[in-house]
Protein backbone atom coordinates (compact mmCIF):
# COMPACT_ATOMS: atom_id res chain seq x y z
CA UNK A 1 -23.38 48.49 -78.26
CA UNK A 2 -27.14 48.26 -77.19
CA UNK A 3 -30.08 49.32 -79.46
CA UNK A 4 -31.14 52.91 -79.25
CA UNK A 5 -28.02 55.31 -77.60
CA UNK A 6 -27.34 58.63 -78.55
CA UNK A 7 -23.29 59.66 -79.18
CA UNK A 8 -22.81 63.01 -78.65
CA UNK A 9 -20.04 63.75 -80.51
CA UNK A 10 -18.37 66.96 -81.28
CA UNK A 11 -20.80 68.94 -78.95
CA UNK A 12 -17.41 70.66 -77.57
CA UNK A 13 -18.49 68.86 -74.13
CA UNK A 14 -16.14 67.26 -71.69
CA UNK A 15 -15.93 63.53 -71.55
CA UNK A 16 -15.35 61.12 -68.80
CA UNK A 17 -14.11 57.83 -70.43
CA UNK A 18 -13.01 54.51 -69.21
CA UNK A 19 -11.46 51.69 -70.81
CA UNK A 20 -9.38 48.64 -69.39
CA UNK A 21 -7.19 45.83 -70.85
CA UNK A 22 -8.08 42.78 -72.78
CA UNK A 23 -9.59 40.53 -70.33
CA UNK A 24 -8.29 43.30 -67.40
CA UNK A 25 -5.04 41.88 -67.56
CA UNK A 26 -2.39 43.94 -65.63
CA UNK A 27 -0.49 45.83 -69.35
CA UNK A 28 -0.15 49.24 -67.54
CA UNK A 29 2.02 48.27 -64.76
CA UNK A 30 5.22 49.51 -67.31
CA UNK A 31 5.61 53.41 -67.65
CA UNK A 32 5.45 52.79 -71.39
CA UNK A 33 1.66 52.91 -72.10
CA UNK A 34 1.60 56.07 -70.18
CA UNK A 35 4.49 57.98 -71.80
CA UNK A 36 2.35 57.52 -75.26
CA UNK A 37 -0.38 59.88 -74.15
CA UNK A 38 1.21 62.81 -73.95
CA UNK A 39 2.69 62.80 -77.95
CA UNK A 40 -1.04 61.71 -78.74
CA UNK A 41 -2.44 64.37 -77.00
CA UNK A 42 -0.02 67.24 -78.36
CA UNK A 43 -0.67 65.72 -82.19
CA UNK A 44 -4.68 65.79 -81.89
CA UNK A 45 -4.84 68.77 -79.80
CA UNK A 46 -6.78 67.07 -77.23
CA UNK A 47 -7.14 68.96 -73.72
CA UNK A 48 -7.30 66.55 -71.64
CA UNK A 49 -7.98 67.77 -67.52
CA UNK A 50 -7.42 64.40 -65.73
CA UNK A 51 -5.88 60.59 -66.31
CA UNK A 52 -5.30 57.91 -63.73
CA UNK A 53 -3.67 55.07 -65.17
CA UNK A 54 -4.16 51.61 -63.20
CA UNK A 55 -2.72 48.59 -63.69
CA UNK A 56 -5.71 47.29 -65.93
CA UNK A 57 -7.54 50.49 -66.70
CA UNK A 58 -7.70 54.22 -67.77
CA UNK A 59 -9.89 56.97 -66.70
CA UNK A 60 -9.32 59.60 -68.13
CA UNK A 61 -11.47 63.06 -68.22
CA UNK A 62 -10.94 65.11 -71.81
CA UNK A 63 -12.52 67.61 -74.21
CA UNK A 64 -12.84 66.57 -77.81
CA UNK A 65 -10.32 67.29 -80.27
CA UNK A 66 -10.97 69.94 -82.59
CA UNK A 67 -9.97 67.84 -86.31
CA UNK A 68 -10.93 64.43 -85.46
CA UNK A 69 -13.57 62.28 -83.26
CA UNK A 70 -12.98 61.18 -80.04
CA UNK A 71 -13.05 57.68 -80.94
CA UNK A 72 -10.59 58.14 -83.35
CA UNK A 73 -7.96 59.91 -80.80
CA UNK A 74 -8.55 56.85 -78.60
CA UNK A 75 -7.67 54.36 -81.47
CA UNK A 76 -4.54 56.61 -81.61
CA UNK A 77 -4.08 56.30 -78.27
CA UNK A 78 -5.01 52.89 -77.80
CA UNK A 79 -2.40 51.71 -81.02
CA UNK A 80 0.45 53.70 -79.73
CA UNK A 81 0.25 52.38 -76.26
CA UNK A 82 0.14 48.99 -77.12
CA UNK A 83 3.13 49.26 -79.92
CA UNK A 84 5.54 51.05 -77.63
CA UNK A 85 4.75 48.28 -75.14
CA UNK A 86 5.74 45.50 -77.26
CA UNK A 87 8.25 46.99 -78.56
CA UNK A 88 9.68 47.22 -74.67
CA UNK A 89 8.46 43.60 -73.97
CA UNK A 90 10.79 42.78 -77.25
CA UNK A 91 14.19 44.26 -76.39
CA UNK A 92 13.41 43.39 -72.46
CA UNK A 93 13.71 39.51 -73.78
CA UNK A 94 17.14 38.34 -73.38
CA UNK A 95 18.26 35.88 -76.03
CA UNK A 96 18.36 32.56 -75.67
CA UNK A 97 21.89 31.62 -74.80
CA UNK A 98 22.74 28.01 -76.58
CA UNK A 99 23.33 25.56 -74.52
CA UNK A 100 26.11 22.78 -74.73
CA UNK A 101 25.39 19.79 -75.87
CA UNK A 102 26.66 16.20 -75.03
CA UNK A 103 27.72 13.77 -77.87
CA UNK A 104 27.62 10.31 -76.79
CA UNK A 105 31.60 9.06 -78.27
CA UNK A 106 31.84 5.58 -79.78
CA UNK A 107 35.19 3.84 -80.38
CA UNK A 108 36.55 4.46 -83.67
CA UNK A 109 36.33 1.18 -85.68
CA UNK A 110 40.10 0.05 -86.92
């Protein structure tokens, strides 16, 4: 963060945030990440006015949460999102079917 900016935090003050993906990469496309926000939102409290998810970022315009900071409800957020996603990613995997196998047959010494 650079040298020298002022957070204003809890000033009861609407907030336009945006955050995207590690390295942008496309982890939104799945309805998971966006079905987390709502719980989140009902267990902080948050009001938030307007989201847009994309496939590699979040906008999202919301008032602060009365118990805890806004960076705080965003790690909430942020956690949430990403575990319900892998846990999607996880059961989505089908599993590995083994394959058969030739044995090379020798002649049985007599």
């Amino acid at each position: 963060m650079p040298f020298g900016l002022k957070r204003f935090q809890q000033a009861e003050a609407l907030h336009f945030i945006t955050f995207s993906c590690f390295h942008r990469l496309p982890y939104l496309q799945q309805p998971e990440p966006k079905s987390t926000l709502e719980p989140t939102r009902a267990r902080h409290q948050a009001r938030i006015y307007a989201y847009v998810f994309m496939p590699e970022h979040v906008h999202l315009l919301i008032n602060e949460p009365p118990a805890i900071l806004l960076s705080q409800f965003l790690k909430s957020f942020k956690q949430s999102a990403s575990a319900s996603s892998r846990a999607a990613a996880i059961s989505s995997r089908k599993p590995a079917t083994p394959t058969a196998t030739s044995v090379a047959s020798r002649p049985v010494p007599k």
